[in-house]
N, C-alpha and C. Protein backbone atom coordinates (compact mmCIF):
# COMPACT_ATOMS: atom_id res chain seq x y z
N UNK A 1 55.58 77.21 39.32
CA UNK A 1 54.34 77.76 39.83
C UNK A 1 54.32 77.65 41.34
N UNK A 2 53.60 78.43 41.74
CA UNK A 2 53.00 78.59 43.65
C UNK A 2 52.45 77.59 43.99
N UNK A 3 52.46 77.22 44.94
CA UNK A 3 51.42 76.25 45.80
C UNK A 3 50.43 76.91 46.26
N UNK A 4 49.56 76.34 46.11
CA UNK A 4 48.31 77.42 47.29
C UNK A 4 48.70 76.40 48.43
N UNK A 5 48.64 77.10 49.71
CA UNK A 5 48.57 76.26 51.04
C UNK A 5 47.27 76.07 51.35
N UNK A 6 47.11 74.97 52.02
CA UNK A 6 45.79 74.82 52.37
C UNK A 6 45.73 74.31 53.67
N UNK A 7 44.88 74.62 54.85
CA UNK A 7 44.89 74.10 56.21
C UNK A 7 44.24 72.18 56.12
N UNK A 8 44.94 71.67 57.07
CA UNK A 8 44.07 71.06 57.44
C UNK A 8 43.72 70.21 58.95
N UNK A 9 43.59 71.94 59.65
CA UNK A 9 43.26 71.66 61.11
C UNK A 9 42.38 72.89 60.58
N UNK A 10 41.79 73.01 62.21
CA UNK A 10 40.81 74.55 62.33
C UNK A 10 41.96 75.63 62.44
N UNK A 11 42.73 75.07 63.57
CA UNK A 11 43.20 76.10 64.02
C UNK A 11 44.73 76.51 62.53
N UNK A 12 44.97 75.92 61.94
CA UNK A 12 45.66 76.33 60.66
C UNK A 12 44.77 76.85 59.63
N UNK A 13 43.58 76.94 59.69
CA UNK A 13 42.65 77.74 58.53
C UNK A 13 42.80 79.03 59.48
N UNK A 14 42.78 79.06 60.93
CA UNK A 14 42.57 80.42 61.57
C UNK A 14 43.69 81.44 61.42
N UNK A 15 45.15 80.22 61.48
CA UNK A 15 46.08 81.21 60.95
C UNK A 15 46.01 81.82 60.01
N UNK A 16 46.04 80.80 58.46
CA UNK A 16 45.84 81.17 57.03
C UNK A 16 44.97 82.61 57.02
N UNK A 17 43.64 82.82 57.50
CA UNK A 17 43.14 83.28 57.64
C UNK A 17 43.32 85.03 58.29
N UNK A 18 44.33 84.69 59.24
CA UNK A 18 44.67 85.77 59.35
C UNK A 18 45.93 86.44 59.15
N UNK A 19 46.30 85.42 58.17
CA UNK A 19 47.69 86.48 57.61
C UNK A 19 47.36 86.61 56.09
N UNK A 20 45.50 86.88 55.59
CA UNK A 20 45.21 86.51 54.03
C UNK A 20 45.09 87.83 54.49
N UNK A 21 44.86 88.70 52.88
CA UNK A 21 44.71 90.28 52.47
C UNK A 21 43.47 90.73 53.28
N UNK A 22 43.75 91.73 53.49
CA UNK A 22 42.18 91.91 54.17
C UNK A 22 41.69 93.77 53.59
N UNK A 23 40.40 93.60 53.76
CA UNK A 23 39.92 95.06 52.91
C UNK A 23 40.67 96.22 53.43
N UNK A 24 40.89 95.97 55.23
CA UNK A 24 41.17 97.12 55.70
C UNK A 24 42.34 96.81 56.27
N UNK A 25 43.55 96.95 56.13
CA UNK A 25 44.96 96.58 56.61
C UNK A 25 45.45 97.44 57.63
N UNK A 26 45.63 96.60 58.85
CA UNK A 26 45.87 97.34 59.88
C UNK A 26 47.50 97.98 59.84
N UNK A 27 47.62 98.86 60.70
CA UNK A 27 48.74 99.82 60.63
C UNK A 27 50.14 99.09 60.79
N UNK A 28 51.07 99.61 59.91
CA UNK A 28 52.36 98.86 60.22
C UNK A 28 52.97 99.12 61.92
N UNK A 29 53.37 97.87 62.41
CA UNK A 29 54.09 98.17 63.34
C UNK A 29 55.34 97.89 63.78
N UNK A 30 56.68 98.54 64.53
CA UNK A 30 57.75 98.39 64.32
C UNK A 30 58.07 97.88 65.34
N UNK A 31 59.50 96.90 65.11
CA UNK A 31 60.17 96.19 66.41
C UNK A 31 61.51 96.94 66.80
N UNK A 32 61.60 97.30 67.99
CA UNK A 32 62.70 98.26 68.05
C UNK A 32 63.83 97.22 68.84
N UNK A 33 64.82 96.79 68.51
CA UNK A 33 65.96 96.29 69.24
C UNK A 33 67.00 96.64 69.15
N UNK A 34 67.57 96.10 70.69
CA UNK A 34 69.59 96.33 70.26
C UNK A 34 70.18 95.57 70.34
N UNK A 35 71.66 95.67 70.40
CA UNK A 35 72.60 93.85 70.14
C UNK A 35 73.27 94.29 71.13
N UNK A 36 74.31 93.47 70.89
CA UNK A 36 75.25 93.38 72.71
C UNK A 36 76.21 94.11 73.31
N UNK A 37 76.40 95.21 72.35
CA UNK A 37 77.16 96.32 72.52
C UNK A 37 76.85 97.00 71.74
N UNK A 38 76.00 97.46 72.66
CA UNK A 38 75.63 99.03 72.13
C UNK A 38 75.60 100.15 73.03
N UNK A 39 75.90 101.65 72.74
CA UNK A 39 75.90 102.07 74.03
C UNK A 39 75.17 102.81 74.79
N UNK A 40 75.11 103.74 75.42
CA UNK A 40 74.30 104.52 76.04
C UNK A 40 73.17 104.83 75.42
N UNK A 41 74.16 106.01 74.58
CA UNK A 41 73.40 107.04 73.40
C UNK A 41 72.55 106.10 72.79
N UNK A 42 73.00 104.90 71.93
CA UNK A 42 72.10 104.66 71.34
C UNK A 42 71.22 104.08 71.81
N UNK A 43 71.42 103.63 72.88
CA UNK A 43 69.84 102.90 73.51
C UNK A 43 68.80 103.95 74.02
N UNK A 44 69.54 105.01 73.80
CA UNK A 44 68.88 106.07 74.36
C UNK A 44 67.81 106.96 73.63
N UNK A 45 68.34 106.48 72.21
CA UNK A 45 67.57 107.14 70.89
C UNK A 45 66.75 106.33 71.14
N UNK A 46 67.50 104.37 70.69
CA UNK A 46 66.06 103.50 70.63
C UNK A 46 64.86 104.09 71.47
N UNK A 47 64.99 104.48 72.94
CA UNK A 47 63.73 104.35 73.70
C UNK A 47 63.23 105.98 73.48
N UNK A 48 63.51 106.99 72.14
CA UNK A 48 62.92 108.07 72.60
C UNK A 48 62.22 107.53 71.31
N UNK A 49 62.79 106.74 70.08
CA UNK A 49 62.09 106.34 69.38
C UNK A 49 60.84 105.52 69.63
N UNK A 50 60.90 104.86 70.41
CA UNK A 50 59.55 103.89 70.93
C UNK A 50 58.46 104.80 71.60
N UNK A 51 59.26 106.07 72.37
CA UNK A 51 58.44 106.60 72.75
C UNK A 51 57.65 107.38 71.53
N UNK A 52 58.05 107.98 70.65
CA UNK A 52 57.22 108.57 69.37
C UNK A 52 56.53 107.95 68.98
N UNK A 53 56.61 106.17 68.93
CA UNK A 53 56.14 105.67 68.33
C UNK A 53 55.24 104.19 69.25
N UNK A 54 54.83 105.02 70.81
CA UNK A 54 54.16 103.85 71.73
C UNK A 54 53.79 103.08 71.04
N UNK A 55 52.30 103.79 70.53
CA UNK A 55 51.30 102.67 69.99
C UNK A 55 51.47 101.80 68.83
N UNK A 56 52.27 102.22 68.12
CA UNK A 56 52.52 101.16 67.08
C UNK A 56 53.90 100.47 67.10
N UNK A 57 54.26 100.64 68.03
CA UNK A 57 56.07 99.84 68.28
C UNK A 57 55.97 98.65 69.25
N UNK A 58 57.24 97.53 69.40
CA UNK A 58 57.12 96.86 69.79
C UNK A 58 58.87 96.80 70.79
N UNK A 59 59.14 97.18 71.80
CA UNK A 59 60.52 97.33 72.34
C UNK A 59 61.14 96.65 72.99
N UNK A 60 62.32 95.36 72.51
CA UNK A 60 62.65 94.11 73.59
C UNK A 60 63.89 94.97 74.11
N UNK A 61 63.86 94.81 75.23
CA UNK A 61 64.88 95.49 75.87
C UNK A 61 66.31 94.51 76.78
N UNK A 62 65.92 93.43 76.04
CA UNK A 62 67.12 92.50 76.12
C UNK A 62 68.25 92.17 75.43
N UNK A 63 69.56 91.69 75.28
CA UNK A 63 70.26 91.77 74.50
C UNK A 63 70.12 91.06 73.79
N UNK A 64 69.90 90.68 72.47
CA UNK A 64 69.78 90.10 71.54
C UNK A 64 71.04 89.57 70.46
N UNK A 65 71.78 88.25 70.87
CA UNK A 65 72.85 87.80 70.53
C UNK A 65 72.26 87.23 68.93
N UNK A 66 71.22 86.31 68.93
CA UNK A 66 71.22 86.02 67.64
C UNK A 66 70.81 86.77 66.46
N UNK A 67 70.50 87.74 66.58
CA UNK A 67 70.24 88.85 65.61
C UNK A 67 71.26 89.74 65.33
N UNK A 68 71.59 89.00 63.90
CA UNK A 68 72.22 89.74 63.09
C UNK A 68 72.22 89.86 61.80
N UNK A 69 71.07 90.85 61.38
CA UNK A 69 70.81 90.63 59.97
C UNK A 69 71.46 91.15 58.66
N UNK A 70 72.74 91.44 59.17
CA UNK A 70 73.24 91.38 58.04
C UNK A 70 74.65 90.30 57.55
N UNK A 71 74.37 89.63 58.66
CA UNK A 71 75.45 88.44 58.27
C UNK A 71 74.52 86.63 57.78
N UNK A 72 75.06 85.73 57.19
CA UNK A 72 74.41 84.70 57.15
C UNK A 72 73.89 84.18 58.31
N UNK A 73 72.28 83.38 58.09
CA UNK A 73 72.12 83.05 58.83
C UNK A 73 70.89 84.08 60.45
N UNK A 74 71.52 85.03 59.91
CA UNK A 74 71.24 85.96 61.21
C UNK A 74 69.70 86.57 60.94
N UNK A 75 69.46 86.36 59.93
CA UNK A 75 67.88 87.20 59.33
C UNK A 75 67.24 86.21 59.63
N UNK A 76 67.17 84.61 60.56
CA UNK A 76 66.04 83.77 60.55
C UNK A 76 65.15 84.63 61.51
N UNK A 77 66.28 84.76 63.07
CA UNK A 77 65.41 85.38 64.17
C UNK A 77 64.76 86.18 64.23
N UNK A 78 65.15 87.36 63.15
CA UNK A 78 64.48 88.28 63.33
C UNK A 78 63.22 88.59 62.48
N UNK A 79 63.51 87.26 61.53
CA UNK A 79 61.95 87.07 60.72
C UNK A 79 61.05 86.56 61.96
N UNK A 80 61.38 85.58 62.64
CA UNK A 80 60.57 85.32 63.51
C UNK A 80 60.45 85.86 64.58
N UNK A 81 61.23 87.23 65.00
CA UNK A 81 60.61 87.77 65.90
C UNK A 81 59.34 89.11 65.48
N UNK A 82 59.49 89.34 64.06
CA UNK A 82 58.85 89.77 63.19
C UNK A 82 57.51 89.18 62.92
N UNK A 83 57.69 87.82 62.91
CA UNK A 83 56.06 87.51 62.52
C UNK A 83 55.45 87.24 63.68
N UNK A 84 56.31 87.00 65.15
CA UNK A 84 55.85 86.58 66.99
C UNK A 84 55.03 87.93 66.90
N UNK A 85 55.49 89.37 66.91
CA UNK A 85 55.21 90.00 67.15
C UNK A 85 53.95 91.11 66.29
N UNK A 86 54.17 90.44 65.08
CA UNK A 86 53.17 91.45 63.52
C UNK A 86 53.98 92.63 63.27
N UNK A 87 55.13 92.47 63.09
CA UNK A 87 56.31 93.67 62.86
C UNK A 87 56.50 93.57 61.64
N UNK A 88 56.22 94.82 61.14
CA UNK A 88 56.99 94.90 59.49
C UNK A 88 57.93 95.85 59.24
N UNK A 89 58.19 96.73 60.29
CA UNK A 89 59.50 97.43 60.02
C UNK A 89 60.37 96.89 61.36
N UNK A 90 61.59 97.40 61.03
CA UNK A 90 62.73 97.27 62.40
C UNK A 90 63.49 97.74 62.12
N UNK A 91 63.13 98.16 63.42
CA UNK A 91 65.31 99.74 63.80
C UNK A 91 66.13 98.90 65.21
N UNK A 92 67.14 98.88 64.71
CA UNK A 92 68.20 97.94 65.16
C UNK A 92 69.38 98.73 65.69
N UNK A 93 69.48 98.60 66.67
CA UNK A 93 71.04 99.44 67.27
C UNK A 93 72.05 98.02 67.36
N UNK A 94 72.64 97.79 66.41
CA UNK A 94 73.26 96.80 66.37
C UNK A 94 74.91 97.13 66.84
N UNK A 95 75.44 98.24 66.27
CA UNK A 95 76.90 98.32 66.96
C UNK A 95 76.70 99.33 67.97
């Protein structure tokens, strides 16, 4: 069986609180990154993609060594740059 979590600070009920279901669920938003070789072109898509998608995207434009989610290990960072940011999709120029 589940645990229910339960806070016991304020400020951990505030989190709980705002990652519980809510009536009206705000819009998905995406994290756009690339890895350490990547090249032109594709960084070039990434940023026409961010541009389609200003308002609901999120674009680090640094190289990003520990993200690599498809090897072990490599999906922690990008869960947590996923929940830093409220990202539920991601497009990755990884090679």
């Amino acid at each position: 069986m589940l645990e229910i979590k339960t806070a016991k600070t304020r400020r951990g009920k505030r989190e709980l609180e705002k990652r519980a279901p809510k009536l009206i669920e705000s819009g998905k938003k995406t994290l756009i990154l690339h890895g350490t070789k990547t090249s032109g072109v594709l960084n070039a898509v990434l940023t026409q993609i961010f541009q389609l998608k200003k308002e609901s995207a999120v674009k680090y434009s640094r190289k990003n060594e520990n993200i690599k989610p498809f090897e072990n290990g490599g999906e922690t960072s990008l869960e947590f740059f996923s929940l830093k940011t409220d990202c539920s999709i991601f497009v990755g120029g990884m090679f």
